[in-house]
N, C-alpha and C. Protein backbone atom coordinates (compact mmCIF):
# COMPACT_ATOMS: atom_id res chain seq x y z
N UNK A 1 -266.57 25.84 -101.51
CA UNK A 1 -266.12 26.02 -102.88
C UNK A 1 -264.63 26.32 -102.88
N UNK A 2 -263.91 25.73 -103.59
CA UNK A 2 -262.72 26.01 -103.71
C UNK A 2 -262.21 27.15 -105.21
N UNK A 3 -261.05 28.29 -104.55
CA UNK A 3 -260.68 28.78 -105.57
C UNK A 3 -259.41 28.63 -106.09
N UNK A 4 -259.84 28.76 -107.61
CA UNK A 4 -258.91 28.39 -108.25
C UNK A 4 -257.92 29.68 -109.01
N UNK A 5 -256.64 29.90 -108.89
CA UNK A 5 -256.26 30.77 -109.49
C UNK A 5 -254.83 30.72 -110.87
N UNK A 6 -255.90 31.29 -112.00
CA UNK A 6 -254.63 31.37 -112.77
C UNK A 6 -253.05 31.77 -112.13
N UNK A 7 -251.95 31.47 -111.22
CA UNK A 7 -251.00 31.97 -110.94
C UNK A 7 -250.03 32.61 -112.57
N UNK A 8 -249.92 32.31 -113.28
CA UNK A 8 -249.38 33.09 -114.50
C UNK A 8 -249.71 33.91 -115.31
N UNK A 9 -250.98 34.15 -115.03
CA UNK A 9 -251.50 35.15 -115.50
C UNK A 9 -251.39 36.39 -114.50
N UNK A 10 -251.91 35.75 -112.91
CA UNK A 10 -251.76 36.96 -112.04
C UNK A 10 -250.47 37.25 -111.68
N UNK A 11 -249.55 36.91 -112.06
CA UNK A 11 -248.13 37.47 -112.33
C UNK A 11 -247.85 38.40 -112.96
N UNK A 12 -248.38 38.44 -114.40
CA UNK A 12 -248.24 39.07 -115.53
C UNK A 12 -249.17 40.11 -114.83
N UNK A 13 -250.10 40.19 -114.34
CA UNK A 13 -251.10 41.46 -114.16
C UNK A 13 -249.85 42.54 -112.58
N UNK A 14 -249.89 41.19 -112.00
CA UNK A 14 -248.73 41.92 -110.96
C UNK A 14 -247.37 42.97 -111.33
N UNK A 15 -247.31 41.97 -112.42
CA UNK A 15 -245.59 42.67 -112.89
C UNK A 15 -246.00 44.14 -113.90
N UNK A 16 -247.19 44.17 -114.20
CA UNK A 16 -247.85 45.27 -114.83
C UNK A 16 -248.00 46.51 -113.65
N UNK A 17 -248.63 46.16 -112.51
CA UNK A 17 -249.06 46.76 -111.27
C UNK A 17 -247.44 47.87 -111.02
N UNK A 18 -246.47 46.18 -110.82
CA UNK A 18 -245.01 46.90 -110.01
C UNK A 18 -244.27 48.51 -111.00
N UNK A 19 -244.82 47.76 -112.69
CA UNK A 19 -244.49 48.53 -113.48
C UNK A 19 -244.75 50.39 -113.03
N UNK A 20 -246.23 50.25 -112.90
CA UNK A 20 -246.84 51.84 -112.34
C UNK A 20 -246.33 52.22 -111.10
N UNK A 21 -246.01 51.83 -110.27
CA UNK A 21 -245.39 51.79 -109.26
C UNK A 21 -244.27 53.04 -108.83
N UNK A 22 -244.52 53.53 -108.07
CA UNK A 22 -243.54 54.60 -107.89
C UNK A 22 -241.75 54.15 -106.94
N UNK A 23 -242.47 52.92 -106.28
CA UNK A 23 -241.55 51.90 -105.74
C UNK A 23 -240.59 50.62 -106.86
N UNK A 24 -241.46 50.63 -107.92
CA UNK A 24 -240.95 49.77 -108.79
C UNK A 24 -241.25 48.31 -107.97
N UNK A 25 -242.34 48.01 -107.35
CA UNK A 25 -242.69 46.72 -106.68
C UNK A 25 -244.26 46.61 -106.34
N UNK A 26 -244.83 45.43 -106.52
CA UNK A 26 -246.36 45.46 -105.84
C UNK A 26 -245.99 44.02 -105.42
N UNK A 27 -247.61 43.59 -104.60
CA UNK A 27 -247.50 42.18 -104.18
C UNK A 27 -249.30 42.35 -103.71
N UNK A 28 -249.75 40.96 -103.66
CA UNK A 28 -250.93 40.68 -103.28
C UNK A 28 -251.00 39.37 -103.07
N UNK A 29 -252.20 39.31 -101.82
CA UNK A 29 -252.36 38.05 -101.98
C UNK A 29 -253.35 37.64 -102.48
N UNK A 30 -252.94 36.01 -102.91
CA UNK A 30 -253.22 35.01 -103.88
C UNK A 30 -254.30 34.27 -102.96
N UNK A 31 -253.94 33.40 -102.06
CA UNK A 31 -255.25 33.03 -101.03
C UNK A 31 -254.61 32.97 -99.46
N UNK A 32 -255.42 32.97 -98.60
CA UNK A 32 -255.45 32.70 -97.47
C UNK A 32 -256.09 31.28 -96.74
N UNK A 33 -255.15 30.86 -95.19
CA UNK A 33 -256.20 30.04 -95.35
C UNK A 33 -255.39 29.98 -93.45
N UNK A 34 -256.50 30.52 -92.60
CA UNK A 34 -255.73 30.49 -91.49
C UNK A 34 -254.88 31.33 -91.30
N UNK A 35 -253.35 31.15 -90.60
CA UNK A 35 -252.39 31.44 -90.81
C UNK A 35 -251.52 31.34 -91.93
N UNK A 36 -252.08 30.34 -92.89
CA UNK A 36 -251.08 30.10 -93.81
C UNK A 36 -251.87 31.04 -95.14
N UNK A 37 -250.53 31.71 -96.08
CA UNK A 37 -250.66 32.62 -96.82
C UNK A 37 -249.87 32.69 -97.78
N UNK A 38 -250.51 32.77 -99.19
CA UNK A 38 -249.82 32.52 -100.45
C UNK A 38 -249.80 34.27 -101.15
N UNK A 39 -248.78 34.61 -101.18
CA UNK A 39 -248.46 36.40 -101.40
C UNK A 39 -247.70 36.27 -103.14
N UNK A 40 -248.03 37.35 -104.14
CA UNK A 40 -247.73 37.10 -105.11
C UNK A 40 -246.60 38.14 -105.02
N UNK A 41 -245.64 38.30 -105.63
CA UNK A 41 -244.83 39.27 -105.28
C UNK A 41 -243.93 39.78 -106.53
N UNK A 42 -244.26 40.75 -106.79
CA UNK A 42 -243.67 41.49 -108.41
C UNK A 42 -242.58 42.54 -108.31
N UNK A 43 -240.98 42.54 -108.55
CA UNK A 43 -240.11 43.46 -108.28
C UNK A 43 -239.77 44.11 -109.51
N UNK A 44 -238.85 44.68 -110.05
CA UNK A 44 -238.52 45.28 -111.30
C UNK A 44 -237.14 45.24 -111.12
N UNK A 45 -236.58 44.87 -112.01
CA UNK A 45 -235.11 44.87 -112.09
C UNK A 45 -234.11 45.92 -111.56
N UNK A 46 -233.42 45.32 -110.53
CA UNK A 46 -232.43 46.47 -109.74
C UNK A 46 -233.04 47.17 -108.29
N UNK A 47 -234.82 47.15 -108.06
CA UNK A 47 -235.10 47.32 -106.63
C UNK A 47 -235.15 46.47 -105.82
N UNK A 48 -235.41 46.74 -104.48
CA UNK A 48 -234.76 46.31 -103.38
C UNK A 48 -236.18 46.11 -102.33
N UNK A 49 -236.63 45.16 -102.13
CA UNK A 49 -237.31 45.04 -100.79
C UNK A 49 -236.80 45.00 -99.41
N UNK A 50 -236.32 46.28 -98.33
CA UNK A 50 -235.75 46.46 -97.66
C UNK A 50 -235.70 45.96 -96.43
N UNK A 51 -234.75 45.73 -95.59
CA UNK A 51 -234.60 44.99 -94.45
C UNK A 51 -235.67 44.74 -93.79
N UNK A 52 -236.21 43.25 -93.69
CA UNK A 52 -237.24 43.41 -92.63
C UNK A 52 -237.65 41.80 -92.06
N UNK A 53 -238.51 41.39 -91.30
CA UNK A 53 -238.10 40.29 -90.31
C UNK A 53 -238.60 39.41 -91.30
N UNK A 54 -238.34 38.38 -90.88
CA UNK A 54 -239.08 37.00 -91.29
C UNK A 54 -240.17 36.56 -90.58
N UNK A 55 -241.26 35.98 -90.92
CA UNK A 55 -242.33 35.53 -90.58
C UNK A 55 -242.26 34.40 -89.81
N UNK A 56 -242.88 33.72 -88.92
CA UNK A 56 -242.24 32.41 -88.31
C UNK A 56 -242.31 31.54 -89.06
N UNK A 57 -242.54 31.33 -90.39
CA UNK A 57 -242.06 30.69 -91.36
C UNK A 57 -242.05 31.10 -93.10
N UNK A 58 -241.09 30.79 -93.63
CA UNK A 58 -241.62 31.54 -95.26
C UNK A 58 -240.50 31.01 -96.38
N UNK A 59 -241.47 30.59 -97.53
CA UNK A 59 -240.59 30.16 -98.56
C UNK A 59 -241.00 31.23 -99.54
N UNK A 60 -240.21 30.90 -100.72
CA UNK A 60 -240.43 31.76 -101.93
C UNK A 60 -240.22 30.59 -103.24
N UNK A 61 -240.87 30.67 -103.82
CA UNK A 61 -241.18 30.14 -105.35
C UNK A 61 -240.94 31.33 -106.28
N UNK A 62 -239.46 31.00 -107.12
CA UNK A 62 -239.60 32.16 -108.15
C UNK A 62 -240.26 31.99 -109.48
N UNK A 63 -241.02 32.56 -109.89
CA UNK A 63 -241.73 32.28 -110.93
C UNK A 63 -241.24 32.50 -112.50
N UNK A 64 -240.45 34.22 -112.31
CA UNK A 64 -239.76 34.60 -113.92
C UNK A 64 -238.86 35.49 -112.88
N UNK A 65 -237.48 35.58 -113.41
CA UNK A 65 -236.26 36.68 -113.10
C UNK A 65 -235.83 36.14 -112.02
N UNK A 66 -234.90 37.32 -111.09
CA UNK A 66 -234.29 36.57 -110.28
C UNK A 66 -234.01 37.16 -108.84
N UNK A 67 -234.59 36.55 -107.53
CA UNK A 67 -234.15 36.89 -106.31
C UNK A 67 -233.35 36.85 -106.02
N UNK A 68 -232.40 37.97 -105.47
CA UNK A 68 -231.40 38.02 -104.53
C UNK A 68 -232.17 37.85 -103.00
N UNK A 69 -231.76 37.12 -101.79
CA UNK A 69 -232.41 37.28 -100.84
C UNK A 69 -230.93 37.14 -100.05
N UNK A 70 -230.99 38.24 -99.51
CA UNK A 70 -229.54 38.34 -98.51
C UNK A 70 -229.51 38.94 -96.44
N UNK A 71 -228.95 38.37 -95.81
CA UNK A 71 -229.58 37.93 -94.59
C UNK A 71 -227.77 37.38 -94.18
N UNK A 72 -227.66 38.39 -92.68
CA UNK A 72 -226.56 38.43 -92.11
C UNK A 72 -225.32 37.71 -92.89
N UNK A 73 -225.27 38.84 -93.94
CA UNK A 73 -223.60 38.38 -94.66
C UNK A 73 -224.13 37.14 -95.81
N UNK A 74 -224.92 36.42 -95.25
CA UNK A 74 -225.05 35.58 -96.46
C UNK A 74 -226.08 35.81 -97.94
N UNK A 75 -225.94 35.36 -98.74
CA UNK A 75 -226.57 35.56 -100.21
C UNK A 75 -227.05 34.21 -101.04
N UNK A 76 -228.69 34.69 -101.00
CA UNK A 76 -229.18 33.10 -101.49
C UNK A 76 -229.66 33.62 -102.94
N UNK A 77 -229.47 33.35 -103.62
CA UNK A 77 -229.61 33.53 -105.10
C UNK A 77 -230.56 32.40 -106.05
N UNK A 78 -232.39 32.66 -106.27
CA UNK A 78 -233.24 32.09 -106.25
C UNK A 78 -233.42 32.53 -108.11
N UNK A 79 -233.53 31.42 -109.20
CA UNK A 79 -234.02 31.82 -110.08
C UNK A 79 -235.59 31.31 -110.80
N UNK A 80 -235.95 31.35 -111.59
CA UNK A 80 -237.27 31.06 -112.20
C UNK A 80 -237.15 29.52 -111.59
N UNK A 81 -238.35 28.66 -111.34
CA UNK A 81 -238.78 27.39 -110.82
C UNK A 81 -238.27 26.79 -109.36
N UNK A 82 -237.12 27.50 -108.88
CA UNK A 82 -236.72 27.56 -107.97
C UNK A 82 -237.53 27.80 -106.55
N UNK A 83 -237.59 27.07 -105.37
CA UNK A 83 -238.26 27.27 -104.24
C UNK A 83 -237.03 26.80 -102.79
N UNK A 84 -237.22 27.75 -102.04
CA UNK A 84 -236.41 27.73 -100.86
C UNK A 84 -237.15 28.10 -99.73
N UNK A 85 -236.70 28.18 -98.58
CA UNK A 85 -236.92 28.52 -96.98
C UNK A 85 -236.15 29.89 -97.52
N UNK A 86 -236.48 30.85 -96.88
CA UNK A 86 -236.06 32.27 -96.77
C UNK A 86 -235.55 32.43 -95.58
N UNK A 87 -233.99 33.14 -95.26
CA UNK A 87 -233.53 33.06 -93.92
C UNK A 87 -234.01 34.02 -93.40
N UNK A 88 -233.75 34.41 -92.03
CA UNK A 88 -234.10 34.82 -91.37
C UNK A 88 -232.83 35.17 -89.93
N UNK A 89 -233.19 36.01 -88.84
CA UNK A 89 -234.67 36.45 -88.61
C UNK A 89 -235.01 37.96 -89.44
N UNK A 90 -233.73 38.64 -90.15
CA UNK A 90 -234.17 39.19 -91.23
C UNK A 90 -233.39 39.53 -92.43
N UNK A 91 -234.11 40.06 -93.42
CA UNK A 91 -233.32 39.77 -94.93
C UNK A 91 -234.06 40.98 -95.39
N UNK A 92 -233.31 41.35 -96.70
CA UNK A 92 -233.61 41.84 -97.62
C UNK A 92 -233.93 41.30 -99.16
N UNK A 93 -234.65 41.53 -99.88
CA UNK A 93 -234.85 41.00 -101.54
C UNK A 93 -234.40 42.05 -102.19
N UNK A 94 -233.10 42.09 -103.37
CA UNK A 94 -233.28 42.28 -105.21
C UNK A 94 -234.02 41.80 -105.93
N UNK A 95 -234.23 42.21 -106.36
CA UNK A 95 -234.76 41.40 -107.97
C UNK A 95 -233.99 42.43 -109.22
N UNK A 96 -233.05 40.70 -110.02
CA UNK A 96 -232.17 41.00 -111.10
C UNK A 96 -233.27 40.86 -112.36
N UNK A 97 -233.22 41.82 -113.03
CA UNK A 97 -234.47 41.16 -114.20
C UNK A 97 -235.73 41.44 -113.46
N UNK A 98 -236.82 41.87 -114.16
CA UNK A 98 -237.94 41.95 -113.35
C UNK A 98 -238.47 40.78 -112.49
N UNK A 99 -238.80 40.09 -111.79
CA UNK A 99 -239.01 39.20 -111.10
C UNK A 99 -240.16 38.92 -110.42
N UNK A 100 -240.73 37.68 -110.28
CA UNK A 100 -242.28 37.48 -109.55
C UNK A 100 -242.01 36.24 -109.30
N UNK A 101 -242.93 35.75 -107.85
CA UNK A 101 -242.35 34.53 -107.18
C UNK A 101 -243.85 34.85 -106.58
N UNK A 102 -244.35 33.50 -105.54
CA UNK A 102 -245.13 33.46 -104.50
C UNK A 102 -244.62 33.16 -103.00
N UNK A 103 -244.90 33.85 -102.17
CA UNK A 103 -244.17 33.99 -101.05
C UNK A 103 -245.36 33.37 -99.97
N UNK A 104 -244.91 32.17 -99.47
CA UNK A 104 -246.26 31.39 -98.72
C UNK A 104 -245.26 31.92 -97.17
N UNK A 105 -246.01 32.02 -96.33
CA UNK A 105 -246.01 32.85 -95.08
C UNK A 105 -246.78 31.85 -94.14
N UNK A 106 -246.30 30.93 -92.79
CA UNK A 106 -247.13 30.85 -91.81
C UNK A 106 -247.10 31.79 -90.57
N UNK A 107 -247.88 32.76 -90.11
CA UNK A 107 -247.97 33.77 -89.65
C UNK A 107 -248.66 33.32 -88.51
N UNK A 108 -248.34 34.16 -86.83
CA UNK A 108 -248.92 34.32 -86.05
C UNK A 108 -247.95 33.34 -84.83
């Protein structure tokens, strides 16, 4: 059986989540399948997902607002419909404006 998921709705429930948040951020995942992994990811305007590695592979799809993703000196600047490779081997995320994207991950 295959599942199917509203992604815009579970955004909106996400960006509700990051809201309560004492971090001002949540994330969950959306599906799995193997190694490969679709992560929903909800920030709030002005926090910071802090330095940390890259996965052996990973893009981001922004969904509403806007990623900063910044990684040795450089600055990739991701807005709504937007999808990229995320550098590496590590980075940090802003989010300008509250912000939600899906972050697909091949892991392992």
């Amino acid at each position: 059986m295959h599942t199917l998921i509203d992604v815009a709705a579970a955004a909106a429930e996400e960006l509700e989540r990051a809201r309560t948040s004492p971090h001002g951020r949540s994330a969950r995942a959306l599906l799995h399948d193997g190694t490969l992994r679709h992560t929903l990811l909800a920030i709030l305007d002005g926090q910071v997902l802090g330095d940390h590695a890259k996965p052996a592979a990973a893009t981001l799809h922004v969904l509403s607002g806007t990623f900063v993703v910044r990684s040795g000196g450089a600055e990739l600047r991701l807005g709504p419909g937007q999808i990229a490779v995320l550098p590496g081997p590590r980075h940090d995320v802003t989010a300008e404006g509250d912000a939600t994207g899906v972050l697909t991950t091949v892991t392992g």
